[in-house]
Protein backbone atom coordinates (compact mmCIF):
# COMPACT_ATOMS: atom_id res chain seq x y z
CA UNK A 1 -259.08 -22.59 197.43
CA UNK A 2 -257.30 -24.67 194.93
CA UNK A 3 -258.73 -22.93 191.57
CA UNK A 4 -257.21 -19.94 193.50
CA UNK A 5 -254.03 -21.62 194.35
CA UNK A 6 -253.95 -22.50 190.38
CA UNK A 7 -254.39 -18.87 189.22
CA UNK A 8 -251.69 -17.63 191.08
CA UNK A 9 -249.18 -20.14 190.24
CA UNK A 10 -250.29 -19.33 186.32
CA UNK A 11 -250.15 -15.78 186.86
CA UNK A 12 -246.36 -16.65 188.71
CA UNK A 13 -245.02 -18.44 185.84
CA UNK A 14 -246.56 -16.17 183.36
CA UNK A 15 -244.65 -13.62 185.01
CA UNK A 16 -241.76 -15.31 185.57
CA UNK A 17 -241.82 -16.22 181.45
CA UNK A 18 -241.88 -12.70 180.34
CA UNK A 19 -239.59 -11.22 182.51
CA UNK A 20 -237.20 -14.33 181.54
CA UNK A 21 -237.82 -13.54 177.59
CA UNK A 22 -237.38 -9.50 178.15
CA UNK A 23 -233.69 -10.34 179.62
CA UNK A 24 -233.27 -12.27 176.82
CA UNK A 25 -234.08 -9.62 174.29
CA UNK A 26 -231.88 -7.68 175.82
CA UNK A 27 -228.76 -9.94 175.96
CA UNK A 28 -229.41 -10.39 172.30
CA UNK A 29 -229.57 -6.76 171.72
CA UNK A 30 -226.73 -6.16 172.87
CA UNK A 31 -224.61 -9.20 171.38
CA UNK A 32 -225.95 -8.17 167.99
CA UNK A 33 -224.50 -4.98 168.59
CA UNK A 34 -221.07 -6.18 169.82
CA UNK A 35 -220.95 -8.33 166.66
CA UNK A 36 -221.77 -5.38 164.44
CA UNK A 37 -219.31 -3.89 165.92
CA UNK A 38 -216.99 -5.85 165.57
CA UNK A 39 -217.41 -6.25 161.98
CA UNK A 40 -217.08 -2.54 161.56
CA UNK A 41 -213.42 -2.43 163.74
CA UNK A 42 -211.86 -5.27 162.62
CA UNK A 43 -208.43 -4.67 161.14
CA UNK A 44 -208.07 -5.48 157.00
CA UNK A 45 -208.35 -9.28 156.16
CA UNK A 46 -208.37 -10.82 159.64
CA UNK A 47 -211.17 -11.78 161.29
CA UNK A 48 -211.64 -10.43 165.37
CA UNK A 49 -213.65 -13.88 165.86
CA UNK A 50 -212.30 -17.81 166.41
CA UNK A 51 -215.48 -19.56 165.17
């Protein structure tokens, strides 16, 4: 019972890890494309950023 027990709490976090890190591809996606664009709009000599 507990080897079972252990393979689905594996299989759970496993789970749980890729779904986590396919979110997170997609948040970065899409900030990389807001910054590109944002380096394409921006208006002559300032900068659309405050870093």
């Amino acid at each position: 019972m507990v080897p079972l027990l252990l393979l689905l709490l594996v299989i759970l976090v496993l789970f749980g890890a890729g779904f986590a890190l396919d979110v997170l591809w997609w948040i970065a996606i899409a900030l990389l494309v807001v910054w590109v664009l944002g380096f394409l709009l921006r208006s002559s000599g300032g900068r659309w950023y405050r870093w």
